[in-house]
Structures are given as structure tokens and as C-alpha cells.
N, C-alpha and C. Protein backbone atom coordinates (compact mmCIF):
# COMPACT_ATOMS: atom_id res chain seq x y z
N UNK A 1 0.81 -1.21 0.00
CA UNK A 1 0.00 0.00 0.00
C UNK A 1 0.85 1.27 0.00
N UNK A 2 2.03 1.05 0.44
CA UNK A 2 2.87 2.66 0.38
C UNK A 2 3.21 2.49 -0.54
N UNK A 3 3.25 1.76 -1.33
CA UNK A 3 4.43 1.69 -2.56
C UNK A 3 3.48 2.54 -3.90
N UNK A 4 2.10 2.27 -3.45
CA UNK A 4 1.27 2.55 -4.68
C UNK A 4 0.76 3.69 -4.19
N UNK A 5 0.67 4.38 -2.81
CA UNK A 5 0.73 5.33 -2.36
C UNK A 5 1.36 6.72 -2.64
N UNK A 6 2.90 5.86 -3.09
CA UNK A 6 4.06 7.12 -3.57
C UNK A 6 3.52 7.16 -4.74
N UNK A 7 3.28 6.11 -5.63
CA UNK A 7 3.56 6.09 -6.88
C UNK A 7 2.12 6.54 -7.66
N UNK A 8 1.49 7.45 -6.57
CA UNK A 8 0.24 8.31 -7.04
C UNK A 8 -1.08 7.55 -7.32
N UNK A 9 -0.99 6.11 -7.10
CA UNK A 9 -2.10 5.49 -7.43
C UNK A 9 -3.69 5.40 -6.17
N UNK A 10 -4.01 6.33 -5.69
CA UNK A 10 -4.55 6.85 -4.91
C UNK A 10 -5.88 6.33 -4.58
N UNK A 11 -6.40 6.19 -5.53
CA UNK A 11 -8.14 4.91 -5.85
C UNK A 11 -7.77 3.48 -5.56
N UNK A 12 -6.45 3.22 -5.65
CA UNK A 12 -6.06 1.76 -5.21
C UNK A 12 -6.19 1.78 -3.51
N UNK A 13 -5.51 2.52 -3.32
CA UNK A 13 -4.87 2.78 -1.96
C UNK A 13 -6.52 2.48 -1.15
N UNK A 14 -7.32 3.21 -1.32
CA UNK A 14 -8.18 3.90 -0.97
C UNK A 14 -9.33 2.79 -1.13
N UNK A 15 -8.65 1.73 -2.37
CA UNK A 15 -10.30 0.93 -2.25
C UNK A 15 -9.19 -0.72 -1.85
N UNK A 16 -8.26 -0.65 -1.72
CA UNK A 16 -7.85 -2.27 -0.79
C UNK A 16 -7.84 -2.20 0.38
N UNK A 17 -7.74 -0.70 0.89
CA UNK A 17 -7.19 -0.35 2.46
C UNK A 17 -8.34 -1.47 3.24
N UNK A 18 -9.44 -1.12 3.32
CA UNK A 18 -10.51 -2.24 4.10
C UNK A 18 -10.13 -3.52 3.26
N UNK A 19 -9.99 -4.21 2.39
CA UNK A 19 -9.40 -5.40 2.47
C UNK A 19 -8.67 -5.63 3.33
N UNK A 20 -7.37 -5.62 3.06
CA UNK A 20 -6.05 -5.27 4.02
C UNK A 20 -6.60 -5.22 5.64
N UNK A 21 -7.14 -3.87 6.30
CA UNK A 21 -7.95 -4.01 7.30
C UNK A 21 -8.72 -5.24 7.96
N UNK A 22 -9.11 -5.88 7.06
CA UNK A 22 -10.15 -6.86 7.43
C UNK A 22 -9.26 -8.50 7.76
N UNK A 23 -7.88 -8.55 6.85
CA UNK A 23 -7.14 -9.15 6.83
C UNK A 23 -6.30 -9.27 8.12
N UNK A 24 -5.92 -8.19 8.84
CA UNK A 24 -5.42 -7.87 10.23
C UNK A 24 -5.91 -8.34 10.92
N UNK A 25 -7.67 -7.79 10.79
CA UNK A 25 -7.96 -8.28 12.01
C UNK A 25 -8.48 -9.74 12.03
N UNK A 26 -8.09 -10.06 10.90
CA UNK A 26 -8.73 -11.37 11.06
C UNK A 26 -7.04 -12.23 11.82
N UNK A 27 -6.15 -11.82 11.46
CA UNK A 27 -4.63 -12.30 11.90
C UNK A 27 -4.12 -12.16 13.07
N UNK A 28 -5.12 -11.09 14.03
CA UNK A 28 -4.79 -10.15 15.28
C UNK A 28 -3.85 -9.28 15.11
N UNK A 29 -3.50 -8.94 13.91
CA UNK A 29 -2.32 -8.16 13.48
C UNK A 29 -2.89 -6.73 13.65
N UNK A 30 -3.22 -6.31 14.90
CA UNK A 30 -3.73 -5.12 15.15
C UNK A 30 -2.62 -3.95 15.53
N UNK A 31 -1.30 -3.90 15.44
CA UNK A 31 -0.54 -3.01 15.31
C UNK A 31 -0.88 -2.30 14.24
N UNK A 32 -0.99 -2.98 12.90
CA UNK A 32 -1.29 -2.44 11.49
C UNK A 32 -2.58 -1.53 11.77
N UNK A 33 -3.31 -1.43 12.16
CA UNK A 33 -4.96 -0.49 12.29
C UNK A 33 -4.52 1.00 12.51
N UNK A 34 -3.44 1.35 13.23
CA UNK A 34 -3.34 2.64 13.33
C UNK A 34 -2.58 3.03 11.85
N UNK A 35 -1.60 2.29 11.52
CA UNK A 35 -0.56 2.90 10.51
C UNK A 35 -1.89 2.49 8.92
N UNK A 36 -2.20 1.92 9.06
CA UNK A 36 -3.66 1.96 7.74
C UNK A 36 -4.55 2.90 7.88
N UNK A 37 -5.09 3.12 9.04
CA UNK A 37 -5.81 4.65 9.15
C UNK A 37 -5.15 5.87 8.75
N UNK A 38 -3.93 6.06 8.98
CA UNK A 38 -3.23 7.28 8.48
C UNK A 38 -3.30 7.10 6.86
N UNK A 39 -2.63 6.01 6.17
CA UNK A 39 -2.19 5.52 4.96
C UNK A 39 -3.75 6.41 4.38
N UNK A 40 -4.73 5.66 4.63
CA UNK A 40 -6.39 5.66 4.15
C UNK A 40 -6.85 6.85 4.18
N UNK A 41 -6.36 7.91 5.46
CA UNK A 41 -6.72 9.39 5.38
C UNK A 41 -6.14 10.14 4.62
N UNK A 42 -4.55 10.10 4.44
CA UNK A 42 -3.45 10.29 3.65
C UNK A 42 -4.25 10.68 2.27
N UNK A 43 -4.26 8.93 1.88
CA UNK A 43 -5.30 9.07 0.20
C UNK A 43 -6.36 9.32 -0.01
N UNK A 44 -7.17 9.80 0.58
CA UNK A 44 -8.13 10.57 0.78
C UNK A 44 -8.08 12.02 0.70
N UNK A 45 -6.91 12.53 1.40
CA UNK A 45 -6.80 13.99 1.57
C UNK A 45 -6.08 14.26 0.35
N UNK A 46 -4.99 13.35 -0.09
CA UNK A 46 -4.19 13.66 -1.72
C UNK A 46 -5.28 13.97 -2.50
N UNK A 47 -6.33 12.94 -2.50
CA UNK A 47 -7.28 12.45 -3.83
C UNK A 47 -7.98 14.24 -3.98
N UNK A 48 -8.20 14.61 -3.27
CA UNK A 48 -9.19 16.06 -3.40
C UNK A 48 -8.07 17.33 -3.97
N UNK A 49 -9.06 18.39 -5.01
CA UNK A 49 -8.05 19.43 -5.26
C UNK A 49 -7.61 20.11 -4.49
N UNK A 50 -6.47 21.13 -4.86
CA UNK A 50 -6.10 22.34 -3.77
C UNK A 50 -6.68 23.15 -3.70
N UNK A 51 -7.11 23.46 -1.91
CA UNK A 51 -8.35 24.44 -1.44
C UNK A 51 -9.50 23.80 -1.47
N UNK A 52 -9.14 22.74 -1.03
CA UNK A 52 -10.76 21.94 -0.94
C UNK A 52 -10.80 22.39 0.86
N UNK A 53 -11.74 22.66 1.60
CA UNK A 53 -11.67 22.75 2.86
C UNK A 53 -11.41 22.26 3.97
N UNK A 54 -10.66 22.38 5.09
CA UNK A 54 -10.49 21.26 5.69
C UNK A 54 -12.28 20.58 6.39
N UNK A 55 -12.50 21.08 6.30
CA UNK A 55 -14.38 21.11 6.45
C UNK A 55 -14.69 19.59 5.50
N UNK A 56 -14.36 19.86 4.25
CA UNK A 56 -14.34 18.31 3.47
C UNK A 56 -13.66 17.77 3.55
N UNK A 57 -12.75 17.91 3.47
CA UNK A 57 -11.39 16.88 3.90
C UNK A 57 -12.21 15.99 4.91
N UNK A 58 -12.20 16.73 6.10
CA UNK A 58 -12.97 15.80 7.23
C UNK A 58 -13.40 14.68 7.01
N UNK A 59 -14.56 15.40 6.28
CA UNK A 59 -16.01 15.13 6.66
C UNK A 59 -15.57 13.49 5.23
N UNK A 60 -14.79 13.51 4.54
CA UNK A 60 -14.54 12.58 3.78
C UNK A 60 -13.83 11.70 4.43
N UNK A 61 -12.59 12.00 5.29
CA UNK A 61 -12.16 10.71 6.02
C UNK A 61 -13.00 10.45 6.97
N UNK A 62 -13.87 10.79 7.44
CA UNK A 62 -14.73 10.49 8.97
C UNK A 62 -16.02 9.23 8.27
N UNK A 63 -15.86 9.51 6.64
CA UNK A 63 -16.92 8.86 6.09
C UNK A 63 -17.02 7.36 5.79
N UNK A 64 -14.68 7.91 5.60
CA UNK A 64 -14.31 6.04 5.43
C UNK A 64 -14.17 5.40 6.43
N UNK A 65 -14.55 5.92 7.57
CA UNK A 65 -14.66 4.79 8.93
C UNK A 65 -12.91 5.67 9.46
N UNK A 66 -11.94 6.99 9.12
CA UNK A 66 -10.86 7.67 9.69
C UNK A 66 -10.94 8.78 10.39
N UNK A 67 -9.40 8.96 10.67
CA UNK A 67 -9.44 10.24 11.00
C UNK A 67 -8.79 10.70 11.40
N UNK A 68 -8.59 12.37 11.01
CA UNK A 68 -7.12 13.02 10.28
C UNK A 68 -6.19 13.27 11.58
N UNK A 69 -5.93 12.79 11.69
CA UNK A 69 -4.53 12.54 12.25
C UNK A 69 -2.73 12.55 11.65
N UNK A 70 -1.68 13.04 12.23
CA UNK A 70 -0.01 12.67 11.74
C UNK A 70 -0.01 13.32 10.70
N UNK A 71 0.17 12.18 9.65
CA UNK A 71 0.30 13.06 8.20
C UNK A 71 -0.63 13.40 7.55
N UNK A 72 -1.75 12.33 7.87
CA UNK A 72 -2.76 12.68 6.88
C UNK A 72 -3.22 14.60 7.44
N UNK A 73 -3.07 14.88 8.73
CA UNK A 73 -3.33 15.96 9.19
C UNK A 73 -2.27 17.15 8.78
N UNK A 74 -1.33 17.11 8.60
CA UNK A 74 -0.39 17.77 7.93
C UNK A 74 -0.60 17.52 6.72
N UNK A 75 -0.85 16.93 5.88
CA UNK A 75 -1.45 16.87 3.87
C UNK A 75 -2.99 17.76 4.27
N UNK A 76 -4.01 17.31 5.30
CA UNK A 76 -5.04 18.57 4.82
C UNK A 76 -4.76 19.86 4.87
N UNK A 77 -3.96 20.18 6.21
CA UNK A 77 -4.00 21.66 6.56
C UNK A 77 -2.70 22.50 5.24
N UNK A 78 -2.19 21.69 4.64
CA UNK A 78 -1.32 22.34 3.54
C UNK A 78 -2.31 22.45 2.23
N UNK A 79 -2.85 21.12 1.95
CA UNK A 79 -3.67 21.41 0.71
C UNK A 79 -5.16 22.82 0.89
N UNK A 80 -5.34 22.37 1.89
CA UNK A 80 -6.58 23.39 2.34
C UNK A 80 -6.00 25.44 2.73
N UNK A 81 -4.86 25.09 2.39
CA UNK A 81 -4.03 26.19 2.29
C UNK A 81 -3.28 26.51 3.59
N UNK A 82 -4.01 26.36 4.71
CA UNK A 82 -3.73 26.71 6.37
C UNK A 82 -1.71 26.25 6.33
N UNK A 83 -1.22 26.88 5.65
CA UNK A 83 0.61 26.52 6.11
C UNK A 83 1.17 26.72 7.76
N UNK A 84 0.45 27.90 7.38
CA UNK A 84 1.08 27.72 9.46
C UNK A 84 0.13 26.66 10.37
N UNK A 85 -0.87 25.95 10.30
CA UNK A 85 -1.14 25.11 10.77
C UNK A 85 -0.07 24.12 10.65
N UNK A 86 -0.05 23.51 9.50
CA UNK A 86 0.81 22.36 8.71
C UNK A 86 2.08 22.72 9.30
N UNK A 87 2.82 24.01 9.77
CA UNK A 87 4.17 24.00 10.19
C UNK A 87 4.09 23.62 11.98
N UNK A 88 3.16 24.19 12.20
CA UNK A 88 2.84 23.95 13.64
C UNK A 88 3.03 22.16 14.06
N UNK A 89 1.84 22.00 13.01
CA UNK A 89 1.86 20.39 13.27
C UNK A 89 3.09 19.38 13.43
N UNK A 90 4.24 19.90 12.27
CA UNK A 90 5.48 19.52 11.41
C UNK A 90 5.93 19.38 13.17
N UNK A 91 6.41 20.79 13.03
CA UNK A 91 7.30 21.24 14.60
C UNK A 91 7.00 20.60 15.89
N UNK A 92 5.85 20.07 15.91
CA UNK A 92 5.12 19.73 17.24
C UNK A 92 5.52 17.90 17.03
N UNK A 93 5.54 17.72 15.91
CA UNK A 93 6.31 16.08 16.28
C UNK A 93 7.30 15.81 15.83
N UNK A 94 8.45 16.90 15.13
CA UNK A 94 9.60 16.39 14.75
C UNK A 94 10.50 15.85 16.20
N UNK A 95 10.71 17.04 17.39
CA UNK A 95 11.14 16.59 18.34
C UNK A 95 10.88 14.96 19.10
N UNK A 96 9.69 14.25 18.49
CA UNK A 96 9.88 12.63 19.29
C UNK A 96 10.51 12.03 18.30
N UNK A 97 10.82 12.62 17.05
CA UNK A 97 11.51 11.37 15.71
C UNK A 97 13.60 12.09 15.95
N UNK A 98 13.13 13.02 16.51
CA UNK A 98 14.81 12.95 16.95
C UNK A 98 15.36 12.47 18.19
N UNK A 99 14.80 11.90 18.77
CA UNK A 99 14.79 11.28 20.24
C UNK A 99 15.62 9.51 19.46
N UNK A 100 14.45 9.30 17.99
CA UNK A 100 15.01 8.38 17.21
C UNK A 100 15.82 8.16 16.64
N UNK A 101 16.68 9.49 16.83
CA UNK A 101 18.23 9.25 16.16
C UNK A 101 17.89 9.73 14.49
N UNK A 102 16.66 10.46 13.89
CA UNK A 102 16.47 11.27 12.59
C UNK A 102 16.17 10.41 11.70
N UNK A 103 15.27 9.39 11.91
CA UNK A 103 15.12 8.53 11.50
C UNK A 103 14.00 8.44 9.95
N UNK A 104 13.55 7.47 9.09
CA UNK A 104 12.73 8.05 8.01
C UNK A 104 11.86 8.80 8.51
N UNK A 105 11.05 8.59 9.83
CA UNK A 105 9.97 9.06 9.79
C UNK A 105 10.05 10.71 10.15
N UNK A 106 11.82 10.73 11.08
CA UNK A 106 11.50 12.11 10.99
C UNK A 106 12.04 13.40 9.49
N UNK A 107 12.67 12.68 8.70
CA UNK A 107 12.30 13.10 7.16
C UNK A 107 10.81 13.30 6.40
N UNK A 108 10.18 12.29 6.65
CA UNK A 108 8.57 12.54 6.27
C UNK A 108 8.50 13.30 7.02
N UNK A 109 8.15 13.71 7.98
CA UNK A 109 7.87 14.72 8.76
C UNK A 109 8.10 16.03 8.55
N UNK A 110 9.53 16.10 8.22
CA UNK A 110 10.30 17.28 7.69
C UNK A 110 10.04 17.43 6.09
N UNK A 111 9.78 16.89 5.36
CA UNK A 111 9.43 17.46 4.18
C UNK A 111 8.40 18.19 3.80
N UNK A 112 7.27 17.75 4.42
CA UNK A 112 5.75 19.23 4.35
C UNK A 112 6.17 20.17 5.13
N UNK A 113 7.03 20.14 6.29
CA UNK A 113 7.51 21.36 6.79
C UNK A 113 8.06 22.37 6.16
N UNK A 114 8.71 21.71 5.15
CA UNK A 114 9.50 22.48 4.03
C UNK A 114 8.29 22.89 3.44
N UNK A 115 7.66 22.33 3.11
CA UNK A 115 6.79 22.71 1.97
C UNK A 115 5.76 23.79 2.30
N UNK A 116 5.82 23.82 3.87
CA UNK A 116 5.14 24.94 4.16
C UNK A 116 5.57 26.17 4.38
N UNK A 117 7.00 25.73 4.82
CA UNK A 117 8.48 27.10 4.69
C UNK A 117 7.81 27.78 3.42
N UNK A 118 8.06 27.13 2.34
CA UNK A 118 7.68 27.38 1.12
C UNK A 118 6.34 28.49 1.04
N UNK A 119 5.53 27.78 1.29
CA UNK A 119 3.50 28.41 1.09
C UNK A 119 3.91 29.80 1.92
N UNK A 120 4.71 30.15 3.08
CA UNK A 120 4.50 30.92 3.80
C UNK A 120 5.79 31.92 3.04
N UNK A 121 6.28 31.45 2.04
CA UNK A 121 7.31 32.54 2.21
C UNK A 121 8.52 32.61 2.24
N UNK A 122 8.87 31.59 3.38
CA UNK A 122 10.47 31.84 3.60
C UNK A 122 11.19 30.98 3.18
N UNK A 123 11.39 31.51 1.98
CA UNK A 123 12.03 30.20 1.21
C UNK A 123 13.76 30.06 0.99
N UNK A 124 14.39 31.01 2.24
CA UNK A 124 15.70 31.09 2.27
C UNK A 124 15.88 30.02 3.65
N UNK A 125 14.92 30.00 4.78
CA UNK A 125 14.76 28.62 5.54
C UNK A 125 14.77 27.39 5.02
N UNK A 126 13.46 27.65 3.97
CA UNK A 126 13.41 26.46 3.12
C UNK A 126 14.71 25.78 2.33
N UNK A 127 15.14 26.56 2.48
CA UNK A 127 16.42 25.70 1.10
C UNK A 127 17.75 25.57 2.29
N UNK A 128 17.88 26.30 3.22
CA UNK A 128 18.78 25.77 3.92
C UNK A 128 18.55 24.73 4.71
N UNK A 129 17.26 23.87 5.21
CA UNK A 129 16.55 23.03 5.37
C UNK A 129 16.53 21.97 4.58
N UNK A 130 16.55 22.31 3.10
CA UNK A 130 16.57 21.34 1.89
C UNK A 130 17.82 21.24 1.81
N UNK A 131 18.76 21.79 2.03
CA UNK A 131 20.45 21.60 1.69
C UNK A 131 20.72 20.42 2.78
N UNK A 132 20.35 20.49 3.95
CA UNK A 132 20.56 20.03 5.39
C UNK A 132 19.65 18.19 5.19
N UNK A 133 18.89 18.44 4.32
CA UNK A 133 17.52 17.07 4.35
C UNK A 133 18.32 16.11 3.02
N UNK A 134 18.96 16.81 1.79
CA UNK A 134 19.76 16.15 0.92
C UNK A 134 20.78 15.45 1.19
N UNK A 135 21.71 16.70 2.01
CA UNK A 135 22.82 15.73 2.25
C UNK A 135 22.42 14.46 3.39
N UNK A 136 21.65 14.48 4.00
CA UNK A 136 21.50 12.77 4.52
C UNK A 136 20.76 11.90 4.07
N UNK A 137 19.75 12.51 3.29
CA UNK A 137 18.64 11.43 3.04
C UNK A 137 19.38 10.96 0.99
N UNK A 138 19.80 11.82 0.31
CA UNK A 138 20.32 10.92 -1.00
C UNK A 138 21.21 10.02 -1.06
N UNK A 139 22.26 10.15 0.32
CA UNK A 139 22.96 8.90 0.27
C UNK A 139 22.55 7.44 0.73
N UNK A 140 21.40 7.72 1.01
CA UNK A 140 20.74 7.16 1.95
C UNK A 140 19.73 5.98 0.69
N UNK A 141 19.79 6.55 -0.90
CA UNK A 141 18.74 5.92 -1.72
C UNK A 141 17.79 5.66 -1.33
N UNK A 142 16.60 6.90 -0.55
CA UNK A 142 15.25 6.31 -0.34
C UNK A 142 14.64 7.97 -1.56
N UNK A 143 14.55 7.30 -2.82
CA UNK A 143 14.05 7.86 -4.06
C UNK A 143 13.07 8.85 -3.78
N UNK A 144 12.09 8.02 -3.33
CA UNK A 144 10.61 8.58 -3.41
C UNK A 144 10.90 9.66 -2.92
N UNK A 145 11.41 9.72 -2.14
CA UNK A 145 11.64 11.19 -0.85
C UNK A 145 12.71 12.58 -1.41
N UNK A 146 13.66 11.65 -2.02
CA UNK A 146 14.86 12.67 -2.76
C UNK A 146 14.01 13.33 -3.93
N UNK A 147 12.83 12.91 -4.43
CA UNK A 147 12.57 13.62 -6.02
C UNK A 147 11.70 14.78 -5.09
N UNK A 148 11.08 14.58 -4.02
CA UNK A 148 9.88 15.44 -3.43
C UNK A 148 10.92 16.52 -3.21
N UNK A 149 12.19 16.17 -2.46
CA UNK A 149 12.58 17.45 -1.58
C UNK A 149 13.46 17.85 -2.47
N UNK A 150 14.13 17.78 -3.91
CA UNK A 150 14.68 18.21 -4.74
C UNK A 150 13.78 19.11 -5.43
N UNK A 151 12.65 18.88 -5.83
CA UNK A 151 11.23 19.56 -6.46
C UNK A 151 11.16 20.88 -5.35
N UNK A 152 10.92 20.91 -4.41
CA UNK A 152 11.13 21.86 -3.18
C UNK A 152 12.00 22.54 -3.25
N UNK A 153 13.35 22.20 -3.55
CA UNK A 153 14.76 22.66 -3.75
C UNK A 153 14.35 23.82 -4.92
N UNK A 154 13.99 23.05 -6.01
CA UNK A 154 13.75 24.10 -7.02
C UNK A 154 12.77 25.55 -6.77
N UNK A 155 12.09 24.84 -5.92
CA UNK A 155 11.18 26.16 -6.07
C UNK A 155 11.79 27.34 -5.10
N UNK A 156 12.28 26.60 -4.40
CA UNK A 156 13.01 27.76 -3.11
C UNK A 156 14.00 28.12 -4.02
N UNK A 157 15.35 27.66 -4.25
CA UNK A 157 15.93 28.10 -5.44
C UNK A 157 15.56 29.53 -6.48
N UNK A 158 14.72 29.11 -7.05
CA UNK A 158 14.17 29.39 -8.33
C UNK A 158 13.34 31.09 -7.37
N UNK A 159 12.53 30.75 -6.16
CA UNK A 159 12.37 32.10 -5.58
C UNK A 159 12.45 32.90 -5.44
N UNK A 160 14.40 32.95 -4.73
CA UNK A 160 15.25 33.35 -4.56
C UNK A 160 16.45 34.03 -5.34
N UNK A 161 15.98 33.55 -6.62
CA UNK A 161 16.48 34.01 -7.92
C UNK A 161 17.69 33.44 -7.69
N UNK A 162 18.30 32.13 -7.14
CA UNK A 162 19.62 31.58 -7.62
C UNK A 162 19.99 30.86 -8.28
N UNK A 163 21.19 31.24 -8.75
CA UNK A 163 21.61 30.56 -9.96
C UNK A 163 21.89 28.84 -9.97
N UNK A 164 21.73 28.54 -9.30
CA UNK A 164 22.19 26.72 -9.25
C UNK A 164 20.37 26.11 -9.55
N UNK A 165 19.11 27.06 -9.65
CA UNK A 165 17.87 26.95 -10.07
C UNK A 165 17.90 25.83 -10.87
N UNK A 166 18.35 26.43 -11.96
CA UNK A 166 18.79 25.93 -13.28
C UNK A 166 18.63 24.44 -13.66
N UNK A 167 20.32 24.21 -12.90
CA UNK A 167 20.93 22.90 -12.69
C UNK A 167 20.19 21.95 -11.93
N UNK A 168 19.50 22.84 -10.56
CA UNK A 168 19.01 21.45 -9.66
C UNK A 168 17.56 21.18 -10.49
N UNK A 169 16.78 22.18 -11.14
CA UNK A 169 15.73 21.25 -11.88
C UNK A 169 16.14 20.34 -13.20
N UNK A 170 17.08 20.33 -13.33
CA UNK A 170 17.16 19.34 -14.81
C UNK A 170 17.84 17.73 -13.49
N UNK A 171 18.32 18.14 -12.11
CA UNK A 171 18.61 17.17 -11.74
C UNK A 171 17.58 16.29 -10.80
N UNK A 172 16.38 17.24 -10.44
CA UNK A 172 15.23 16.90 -9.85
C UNK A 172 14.16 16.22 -11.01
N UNK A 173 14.36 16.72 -12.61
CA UNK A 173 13.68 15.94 -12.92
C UNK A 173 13.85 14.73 -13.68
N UNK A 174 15.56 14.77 -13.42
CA UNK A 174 16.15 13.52 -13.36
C UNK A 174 16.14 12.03 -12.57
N UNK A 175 15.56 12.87 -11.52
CA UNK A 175 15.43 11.49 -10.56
C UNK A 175 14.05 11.31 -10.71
N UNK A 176 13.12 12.25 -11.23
CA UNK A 176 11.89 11.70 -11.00
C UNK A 176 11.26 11.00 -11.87
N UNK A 177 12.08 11.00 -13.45
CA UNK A 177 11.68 10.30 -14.08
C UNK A 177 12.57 8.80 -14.27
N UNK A 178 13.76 8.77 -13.69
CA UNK A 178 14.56 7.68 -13.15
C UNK A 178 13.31 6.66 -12.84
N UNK A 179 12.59 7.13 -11.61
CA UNK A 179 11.83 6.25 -10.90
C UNK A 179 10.52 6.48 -11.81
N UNK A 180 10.17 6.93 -12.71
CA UNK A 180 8.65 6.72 -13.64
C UNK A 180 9.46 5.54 -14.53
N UNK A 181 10.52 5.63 -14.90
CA UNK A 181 11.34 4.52 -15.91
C UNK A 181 11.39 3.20 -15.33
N UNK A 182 10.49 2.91 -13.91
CA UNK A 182 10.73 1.66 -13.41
C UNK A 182 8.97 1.29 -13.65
N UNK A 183 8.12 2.35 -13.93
CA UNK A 183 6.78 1.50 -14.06
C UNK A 183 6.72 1.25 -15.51
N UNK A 184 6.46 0.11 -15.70
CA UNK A 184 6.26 -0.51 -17.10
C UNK A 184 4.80 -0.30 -17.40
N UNK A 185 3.82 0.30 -16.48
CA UNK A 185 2.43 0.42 -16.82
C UNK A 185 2.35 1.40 -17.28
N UNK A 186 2.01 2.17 -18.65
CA UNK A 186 1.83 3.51 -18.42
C UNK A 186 0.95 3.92 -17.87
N UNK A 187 -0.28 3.18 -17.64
CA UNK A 187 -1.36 4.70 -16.90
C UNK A 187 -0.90 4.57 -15.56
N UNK A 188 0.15 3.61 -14.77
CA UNK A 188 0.70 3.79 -13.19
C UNK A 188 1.78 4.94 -13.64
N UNK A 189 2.35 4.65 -14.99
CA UNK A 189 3.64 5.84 -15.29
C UNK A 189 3.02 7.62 -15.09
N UNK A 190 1.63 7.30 -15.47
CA UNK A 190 0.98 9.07 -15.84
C UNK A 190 0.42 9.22 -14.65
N UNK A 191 -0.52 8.22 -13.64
CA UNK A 191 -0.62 8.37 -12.45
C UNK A 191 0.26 9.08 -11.68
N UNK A 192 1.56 8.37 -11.66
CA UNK A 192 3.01 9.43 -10.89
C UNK A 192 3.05 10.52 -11.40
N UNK A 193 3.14 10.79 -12.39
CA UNK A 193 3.88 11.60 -12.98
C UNK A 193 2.82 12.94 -12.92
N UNK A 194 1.40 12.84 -12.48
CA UNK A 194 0.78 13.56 -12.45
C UNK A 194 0.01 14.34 -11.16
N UNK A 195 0.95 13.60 -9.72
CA UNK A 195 0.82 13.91 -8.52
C UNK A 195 0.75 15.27 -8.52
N UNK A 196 0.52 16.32 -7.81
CA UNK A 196 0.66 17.40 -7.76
C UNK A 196 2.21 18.06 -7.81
N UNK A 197 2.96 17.39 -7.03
CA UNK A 197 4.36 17.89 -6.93
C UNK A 197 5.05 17.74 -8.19
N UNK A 198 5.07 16.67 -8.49
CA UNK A 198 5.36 16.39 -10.04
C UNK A 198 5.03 17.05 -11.06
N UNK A 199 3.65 17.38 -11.46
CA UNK A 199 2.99 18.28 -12.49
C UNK A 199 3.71 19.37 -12.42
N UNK A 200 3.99 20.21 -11.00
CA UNK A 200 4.49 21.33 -10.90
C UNK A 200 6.27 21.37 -11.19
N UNK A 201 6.80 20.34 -11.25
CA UNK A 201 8.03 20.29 -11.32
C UNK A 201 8.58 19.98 -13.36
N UNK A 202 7.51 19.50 -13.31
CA UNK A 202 7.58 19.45 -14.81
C UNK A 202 7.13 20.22 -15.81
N UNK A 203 6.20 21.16 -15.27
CA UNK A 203 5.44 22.30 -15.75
C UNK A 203 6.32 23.31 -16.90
């Protein structure tokens, strides 16, 4: 489910999640119920346009049996525009994922933070943030994450009117189509490729 999650396929996500669910509990594998509720709100809150309200947002995960919580709560309050919510949120749980030694989750964490650096403005935070999130997480080869916060890179970049703009989008949309060159499906290839972050990076 994350895998088709990254890879923009969002109606999947969204219509196996209660399979999957039902599968747990039939296994007692009830650790999984919290981290599928996020996953399920997550694609829910992607699936709607930007500036949909957090009012619908809600009222749509509360419908699939969720509820917005972690990330999926940080993806409404950014899409629904609210950035200083979404930074609030960011800030308010990065401190228990560094207790973890900076671990993936506190990178997910830190990347809508950026992205709200971004919505709000300060996009000279933002990129020294993105300089600071590259150098550990690309050596690191977790893809999905390097094309998001390179795409970010550009726009703070590109803001700011600096010159390395240029260079890092021909290298951001290098990696992002690296990883579209691994789906052999095309409508999973146009699915990705048509996430919001993506559209805008390719624009």
C-alpha cells in the first residue's frame, strides 16, 4: 500500500485499504490499524483538489470509517491552504523522531515542513533546510523522498532568484523520471507523474 501510495495510485490505496484491514484483524495483526488509518486518510486527503476545505477533507475521512490525524493531518492543513497550521503540526512532532536518532519518519515529517516554509514565504529557511535534508537522506537511496525534496529545492531556489535553479531542476527531474522509468504500466507511469508535486516540477 505505500508503494502505490508514492507512486500516485490513490483509488487503489483507498479501495484495498478495508481489504487489508479486514485481513489484520482477522490475523490479530492489530498493530497495522493505526498505521492503515493514516495511509487511508493520507489518500483521501491527496485524492481532493487544492483548497478543498479542511471542512471536506474531514467530513470525507470520517466517512471512510478515519481520522485526520499525523500526516494525513499535515497533507489537509497544507492542501486546504492553512501553512502555518501544517508547520505547527510539522514542529510539534519532529522533536519525538529525533529522540530516534532522525530517522525516516522524521524526514517525512520534515518534508511538508518544508513545503510549508515554502507556502509561507520563507524560502531562504526552506532551502537551507533542503540543503541540510539532501545531504543525509540521498545517500541514503530512499528515491521517493529525494525527487519530493529536490522539487522543493527548485522552487526555493528558483524564488530566490539563484543561480544553481537551473541545474538542480534538470537534476530533480532527473530522478523523477529515473523512478517513472521503473513503471512498465503507463497509466501507473501518468498516475506518478501527475501527482501534484510532479505536475508542478515538470510544468
Amino acid at each position: 500500500m505505500v508503494w502505490y501510495a508514492g507512486a500516485g495510485d490513490l483509488e487503489r490505496v483507498i479501495r484495498e485499504i478495508p481489504r487489508v484491514h479486514a485481513g489484520a484483524r482477522e490475523l490479530q495483526r492489530t498493530w497495522m490499524f493505526p498505521w492503515l488509518a493514516s495511509l487511508l486518510a493520507s489518500a483521501i486527503v491527496e485524492s481532493h483538489p487544492d483548497g478543498t476545505s479542511e471542512a471536506t477533507l474531514r467530513a470525507a475521512v470520517e466517512a471512510a470509517g478515519g481520522r485526520l490525524a499525523d500526516e494525513a493531518l499535515v497533507a489537509d492543513h497544507l492542501l486546504a491552504g492553512d501553512a502555518e497550521a501544517a508547520l505547527t503540526e510539522c514542529e510539534r512532532r519532529l522533536p519525538a523522531f529525533e529522540g530516534e536518532g532522525h530517522t525516516r519518519n522524521y524526514w517525512l515529517t520534515e518534508e511538508p515542513r518544508i513545503r510549508a516554509l515554502l507556502t509561507l514565504g520563507r524560502f531562504a529557511d526552506a532551502r537551507d533546510a533542503l540543503d541540510a535534508a539532501l545531504a543525509i537522506v540521498e545517500p541514503l537511496g530512499w528515491r521517493f523522498l529525494v525527487w519530493r525534496l529536490r522539487a522543493s529545492l527548485v522552487a526555493a531556489l528558483e524564488a530566490l532568484g539563484d543561480e544553481r535553479a537551473t541545474a538542480e531542476r534538470r537534476t530533480a527531474v532527473e530522478r523523477l523520471m529515473a523512478i517513472a522509468g521503473t513503471l512498465d504500466d503507463p497509466s501507473a507511469r501518468s498516475r506518478f507523474l501527475s501527482q501534484r508535486i510532479a505536475a508542478k516540477l515538470l510544468a
